[in-house]
C-alpha atoms as a PDB file:
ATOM      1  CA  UNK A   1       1.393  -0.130 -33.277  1.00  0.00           C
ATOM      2  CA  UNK A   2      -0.326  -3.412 -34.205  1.00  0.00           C
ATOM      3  CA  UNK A   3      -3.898  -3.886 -32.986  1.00  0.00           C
ATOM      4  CA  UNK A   4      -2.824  -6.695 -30.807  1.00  0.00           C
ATOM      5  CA  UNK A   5      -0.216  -4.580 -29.247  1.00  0.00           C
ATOM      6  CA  UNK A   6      -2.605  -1.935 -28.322  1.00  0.00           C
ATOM      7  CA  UNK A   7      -5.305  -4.087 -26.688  1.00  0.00           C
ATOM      8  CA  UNK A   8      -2.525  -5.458 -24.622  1.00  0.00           C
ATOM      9  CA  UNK A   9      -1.414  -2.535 -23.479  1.00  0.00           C
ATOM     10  CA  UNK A  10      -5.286  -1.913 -22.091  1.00  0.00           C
ATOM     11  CA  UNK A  11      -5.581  -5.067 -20.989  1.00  0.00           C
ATOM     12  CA  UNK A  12      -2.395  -4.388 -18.575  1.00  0.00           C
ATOM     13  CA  UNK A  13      -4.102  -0.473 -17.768  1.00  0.00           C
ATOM     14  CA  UNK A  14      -7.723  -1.558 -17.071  1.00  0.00           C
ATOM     15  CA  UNK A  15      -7.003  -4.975 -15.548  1.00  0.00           C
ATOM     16  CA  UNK A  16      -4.659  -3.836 -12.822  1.00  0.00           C
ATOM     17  CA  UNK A  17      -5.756  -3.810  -9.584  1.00  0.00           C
ATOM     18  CA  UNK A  18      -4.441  -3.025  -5.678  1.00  0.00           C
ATOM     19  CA  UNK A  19      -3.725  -6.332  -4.030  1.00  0.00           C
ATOM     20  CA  UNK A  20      -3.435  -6.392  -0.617  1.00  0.00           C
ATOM     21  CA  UNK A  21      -3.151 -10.086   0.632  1.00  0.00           C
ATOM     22  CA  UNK A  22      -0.286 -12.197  -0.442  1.00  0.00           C
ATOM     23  CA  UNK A  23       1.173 -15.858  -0.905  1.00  0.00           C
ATOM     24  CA  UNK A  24       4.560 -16.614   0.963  1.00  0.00           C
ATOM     25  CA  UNK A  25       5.868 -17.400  -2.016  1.00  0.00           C
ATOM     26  CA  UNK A  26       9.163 -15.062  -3.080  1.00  0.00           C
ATOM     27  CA  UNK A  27       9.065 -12.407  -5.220  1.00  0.00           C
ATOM     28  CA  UNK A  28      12.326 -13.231  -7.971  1.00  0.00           C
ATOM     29  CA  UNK A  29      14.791 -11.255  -8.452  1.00  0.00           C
ATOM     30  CA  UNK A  30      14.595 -10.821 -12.004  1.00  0.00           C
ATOM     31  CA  UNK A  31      10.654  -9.749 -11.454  1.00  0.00           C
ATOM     32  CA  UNK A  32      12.013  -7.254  -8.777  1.00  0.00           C
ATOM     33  CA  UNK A  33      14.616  -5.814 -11.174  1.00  0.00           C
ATOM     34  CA  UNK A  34      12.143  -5.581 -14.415  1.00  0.00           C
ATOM     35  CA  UNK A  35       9.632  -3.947 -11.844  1.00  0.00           C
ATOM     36  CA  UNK A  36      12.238  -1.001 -10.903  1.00  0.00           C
ATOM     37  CA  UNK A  37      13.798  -0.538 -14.846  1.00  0.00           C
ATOM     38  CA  UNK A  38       9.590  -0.166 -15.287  1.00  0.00           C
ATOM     39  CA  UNK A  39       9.971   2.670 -12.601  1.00  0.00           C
ATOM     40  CA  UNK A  40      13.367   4.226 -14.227  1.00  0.00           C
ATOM     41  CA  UNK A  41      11.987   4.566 -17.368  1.00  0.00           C
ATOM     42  CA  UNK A  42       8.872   7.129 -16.125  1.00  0.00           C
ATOM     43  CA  UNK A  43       8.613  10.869 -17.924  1.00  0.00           C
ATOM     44  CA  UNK A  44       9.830  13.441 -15.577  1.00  0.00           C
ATOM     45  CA  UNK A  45      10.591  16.647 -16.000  1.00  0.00           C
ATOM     46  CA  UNK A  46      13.998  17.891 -17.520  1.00  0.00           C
ATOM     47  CA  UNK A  47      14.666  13.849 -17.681  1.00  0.00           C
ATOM     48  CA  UNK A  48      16.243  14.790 -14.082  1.00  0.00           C
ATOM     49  CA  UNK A  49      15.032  10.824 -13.150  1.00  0.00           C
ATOM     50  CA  UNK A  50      14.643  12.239  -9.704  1.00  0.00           C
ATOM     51  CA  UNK A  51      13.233   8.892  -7.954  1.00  0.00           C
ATOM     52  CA  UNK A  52      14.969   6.373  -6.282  1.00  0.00           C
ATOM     53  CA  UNK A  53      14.802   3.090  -4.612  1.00  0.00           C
ATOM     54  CA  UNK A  54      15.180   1.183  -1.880  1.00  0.00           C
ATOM     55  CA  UNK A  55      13.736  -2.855  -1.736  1.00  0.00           C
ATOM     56  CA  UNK A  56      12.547  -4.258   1.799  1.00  0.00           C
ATOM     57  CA  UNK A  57      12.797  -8.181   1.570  1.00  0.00           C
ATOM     58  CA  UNK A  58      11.672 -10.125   4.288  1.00  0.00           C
ATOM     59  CA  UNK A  59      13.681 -11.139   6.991  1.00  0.00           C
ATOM     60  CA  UNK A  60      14.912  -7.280   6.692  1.00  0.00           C
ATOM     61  CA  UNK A  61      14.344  -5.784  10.245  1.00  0.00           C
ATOM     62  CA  UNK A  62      13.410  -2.781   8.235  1.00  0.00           C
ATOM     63  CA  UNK A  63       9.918  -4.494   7.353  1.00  0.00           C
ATOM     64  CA  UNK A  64       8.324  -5.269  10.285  1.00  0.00           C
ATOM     65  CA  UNK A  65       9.458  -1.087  11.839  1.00  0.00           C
ATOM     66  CA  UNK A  66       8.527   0.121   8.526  1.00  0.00           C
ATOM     67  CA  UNK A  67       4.996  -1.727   9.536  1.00  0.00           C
ATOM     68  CA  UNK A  68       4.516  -0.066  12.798  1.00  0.00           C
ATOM     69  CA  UNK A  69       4.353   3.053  11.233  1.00  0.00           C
ATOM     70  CA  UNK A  70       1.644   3.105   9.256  1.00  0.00           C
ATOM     71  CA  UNK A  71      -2.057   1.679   9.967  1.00  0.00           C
ATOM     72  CA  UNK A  72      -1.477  -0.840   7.048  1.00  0.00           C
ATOM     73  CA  UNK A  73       1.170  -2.349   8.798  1.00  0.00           C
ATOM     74  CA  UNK A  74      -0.733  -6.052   8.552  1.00  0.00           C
ATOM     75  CA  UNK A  75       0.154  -5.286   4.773  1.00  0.00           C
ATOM     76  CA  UNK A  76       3.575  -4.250   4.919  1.00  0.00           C
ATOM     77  CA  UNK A  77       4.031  -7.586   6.965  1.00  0.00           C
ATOM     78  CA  UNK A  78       3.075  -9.634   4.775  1.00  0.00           C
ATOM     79  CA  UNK A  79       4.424  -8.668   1.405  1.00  0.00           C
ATOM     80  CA  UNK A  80       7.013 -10.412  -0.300  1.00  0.00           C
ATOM     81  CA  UNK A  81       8.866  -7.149  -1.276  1.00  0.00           C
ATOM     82  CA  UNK A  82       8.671  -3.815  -0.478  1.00  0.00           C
ATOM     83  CA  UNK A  83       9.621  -0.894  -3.301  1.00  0.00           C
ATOM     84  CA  UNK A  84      10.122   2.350  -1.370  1.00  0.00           C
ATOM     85  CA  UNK A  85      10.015   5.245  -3.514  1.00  0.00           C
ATOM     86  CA  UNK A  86      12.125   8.566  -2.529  1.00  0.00           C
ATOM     87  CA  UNK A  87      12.330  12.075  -4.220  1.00  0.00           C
ATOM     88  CA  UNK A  88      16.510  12.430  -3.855  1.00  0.00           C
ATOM     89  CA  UNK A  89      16.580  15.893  -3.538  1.00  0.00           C
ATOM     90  CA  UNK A  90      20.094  17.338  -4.843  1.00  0.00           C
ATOM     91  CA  UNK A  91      18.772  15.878  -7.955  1.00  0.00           C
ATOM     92  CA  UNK A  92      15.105  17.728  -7.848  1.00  0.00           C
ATOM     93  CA  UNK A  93      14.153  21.156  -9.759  1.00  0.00           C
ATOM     94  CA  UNK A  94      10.860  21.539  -9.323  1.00  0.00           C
ATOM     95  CA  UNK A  95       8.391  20.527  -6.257  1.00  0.00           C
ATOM     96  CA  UNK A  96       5.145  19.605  -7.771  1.00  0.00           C
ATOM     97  CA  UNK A  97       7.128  18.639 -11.398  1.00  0.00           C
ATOM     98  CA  UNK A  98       9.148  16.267  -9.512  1.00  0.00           C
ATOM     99  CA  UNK A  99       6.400  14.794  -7.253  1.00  0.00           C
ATOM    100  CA  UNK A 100       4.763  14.202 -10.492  1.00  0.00           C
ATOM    101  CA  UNK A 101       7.453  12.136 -12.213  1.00  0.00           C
ATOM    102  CA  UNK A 102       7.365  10.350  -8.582  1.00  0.00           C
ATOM    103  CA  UNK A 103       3.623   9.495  -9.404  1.00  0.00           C
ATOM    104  CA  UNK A 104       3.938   8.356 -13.040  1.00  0.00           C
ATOM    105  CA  UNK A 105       7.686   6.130 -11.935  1.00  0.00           C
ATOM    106  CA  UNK A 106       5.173   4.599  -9.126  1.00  0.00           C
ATOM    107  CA  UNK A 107       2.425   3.698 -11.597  1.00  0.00           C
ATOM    108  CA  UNK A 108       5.176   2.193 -14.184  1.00  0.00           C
ATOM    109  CA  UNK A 109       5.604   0.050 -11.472  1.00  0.00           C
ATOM    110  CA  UNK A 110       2.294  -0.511 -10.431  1.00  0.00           C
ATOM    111  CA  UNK A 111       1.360  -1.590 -14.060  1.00  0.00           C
ATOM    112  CA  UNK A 112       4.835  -3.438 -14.070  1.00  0.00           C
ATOM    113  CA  UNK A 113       3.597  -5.643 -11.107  1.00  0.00           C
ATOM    114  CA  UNK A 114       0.271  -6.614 -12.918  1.00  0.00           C
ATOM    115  CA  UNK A 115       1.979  -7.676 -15.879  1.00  0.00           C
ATOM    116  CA  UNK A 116       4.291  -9.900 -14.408  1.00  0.00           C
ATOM    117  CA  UNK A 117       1.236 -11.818 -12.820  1.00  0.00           C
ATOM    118  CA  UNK A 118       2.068 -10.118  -9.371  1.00  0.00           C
ATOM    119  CA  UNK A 119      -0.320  -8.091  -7.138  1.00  0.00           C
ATOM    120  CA  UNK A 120       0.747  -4.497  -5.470  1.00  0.00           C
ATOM    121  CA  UNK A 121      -0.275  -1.840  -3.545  1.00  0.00           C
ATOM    122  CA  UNK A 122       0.606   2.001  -3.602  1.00  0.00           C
ATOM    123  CA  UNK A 123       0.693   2.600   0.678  1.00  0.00           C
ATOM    124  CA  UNK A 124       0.596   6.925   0.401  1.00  0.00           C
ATOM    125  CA  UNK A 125      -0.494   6.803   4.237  1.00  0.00           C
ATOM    126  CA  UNK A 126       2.834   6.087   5.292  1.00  0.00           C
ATOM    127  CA  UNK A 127       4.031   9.165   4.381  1.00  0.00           C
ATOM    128  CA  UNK A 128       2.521  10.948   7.239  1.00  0.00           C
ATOM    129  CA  UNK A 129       5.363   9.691   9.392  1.00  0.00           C
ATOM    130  CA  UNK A 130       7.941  10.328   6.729  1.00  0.00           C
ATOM    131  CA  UNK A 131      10.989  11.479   9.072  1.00  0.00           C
ATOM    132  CA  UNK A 132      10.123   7.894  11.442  1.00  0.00           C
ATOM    133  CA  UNK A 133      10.173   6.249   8.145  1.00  0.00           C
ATOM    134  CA  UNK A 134      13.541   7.987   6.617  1.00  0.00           C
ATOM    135  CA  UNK A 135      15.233   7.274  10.085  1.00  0.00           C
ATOM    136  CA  UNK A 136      14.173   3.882  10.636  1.00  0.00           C
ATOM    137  CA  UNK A 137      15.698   3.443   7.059  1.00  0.00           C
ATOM    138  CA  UNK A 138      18.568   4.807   7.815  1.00  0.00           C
ATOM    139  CA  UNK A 139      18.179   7.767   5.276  1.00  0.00           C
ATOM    140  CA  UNK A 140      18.289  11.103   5.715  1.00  0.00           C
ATOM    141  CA  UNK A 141      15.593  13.840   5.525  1.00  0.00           C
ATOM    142  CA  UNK A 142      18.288  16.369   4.111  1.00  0.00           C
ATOM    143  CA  UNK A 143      18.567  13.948   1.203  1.00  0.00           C
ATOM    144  CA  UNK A 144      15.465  12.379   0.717  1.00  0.00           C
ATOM    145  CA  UNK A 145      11.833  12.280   0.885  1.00  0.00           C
ATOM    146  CA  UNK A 146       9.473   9.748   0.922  1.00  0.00           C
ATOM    147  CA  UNK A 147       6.681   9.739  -1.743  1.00  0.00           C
ATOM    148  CA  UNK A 148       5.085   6.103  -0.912  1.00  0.00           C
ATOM    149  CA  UNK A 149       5.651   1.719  -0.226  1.00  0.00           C
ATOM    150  CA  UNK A 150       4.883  -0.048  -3.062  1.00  0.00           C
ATOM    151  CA  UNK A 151       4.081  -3.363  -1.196  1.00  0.00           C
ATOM    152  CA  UNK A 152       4.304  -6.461  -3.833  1.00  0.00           C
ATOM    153  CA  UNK A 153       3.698 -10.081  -3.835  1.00  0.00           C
ATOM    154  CA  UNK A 154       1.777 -13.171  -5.584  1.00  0.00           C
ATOM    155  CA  UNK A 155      -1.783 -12.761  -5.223  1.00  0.00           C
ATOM    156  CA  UNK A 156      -3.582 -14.597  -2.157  1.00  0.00           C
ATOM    157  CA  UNK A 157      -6.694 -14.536  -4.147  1.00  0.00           C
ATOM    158  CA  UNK A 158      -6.959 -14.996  -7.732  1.00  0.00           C
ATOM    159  CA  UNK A 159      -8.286 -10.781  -9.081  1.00  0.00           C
ATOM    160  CA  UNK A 160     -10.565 -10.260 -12.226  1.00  0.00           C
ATOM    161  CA  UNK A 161     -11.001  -7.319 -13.916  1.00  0.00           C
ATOM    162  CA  UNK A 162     -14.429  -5.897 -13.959  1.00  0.00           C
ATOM    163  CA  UNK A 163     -14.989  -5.380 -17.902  1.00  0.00           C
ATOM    164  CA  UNK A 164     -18.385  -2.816 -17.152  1.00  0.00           C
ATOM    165  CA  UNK A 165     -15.926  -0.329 -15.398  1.00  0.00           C
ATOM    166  CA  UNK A 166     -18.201  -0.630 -12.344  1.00  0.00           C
ATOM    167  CA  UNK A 167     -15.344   0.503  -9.597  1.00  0.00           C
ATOM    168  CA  UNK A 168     -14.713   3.201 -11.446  1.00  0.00           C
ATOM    169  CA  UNK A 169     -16.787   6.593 -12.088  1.00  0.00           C
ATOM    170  CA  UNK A 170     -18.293   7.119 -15.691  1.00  0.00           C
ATOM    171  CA  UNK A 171     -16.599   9.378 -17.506  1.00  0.00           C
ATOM    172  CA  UNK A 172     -18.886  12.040 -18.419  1.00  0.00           C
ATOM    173  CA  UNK A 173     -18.698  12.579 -14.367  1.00  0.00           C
ATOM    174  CA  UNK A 174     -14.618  13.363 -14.712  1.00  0.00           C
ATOM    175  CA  UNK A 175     -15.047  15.499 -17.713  1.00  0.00           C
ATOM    176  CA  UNK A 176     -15.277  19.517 -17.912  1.00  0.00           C
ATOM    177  CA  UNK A 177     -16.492  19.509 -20.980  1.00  0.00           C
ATOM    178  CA  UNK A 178     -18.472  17.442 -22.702  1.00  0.00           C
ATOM    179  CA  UNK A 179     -16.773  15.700 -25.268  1.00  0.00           C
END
């Protein structure tokens, strides 16, 4: 891979950021659908592509209940699209394997959303009220279960990345070993 390729692909990994506040302008279509083939195309284990989605527009009732379930609800509100991200079960083969491949398919996402010029959040919380969440979706828990809201809009405020790495710890504090 070319240089220029490579410090791209950084750029994208180190520059994204959780946005929380958002414009009223729509999210397209075409972003929302190059978002979720970002989300298909995730590792997971046996390529059993256990994840699947469900998109929360607004004017969707489903919004505003999804938002009274979860303390972040003045978030949910406001975003111009909401990814929610299910396990579907009959497809599953291995818990923690398969809640994995939901975490990598999320950040696919995640990173699509930054590259597209787009801000986005990962709302885990919500997952405390998972069955209020299936059923107010219309989804059932014998099916399904509920592994986060992406919530996804144009930025409110413009983001920089912090080149020193200052929100994040250094790395000699995450490694076992030294290197």
């Amino acid at each position: 891979m070319a240089a220029e390729h490579v410090e791209k692909v950084f750029d994208v990994l180190l520059g994204r950021r959780s946005v929380r506040k958002f414009t009223d302008q729509p999210v397209g279509m075409d972003d929302l659908r190059r978002i979720l083939e970002a989300g298909r195309w995730a590792p997971s284990g046996l390529n059993n592509q256990p994840w699947r989605f469900l998109v929360v527009r607004p004017g969707d009732a489903r919004q505003e209940t999804m938002a009274g379930l979860t303390k972040y609800g003045h978030i949910v509100r406001n975003a111009q699209a909401l990814v929610v991200v299910l396990l579907h079960k009959p497809t599953m083969y291995h818990e923690g394997k398969d809640h994995q491949a939901a975490g990598a398919c999320i950040q696919n996402m995640l990173l699509a959303i930054h590259a597209l010029g787009l801000g986005g959040v990962w709302i885990g919380e919500i997952i405390n009220q998972e069955k209020d969440v299936l059923e107010a979706l219309h989804l059932g828990s014998e099916n399904f279960r509920l592994m986060a809201v992406i919530a996804l809009g144009h930025p409110l405020h413009p983001f920089e990345a912090r080149a020193d790495g200052s929100a994040r710890r250094p790395l000699e504090e995450l490694l076992v070993e030294a290197l």
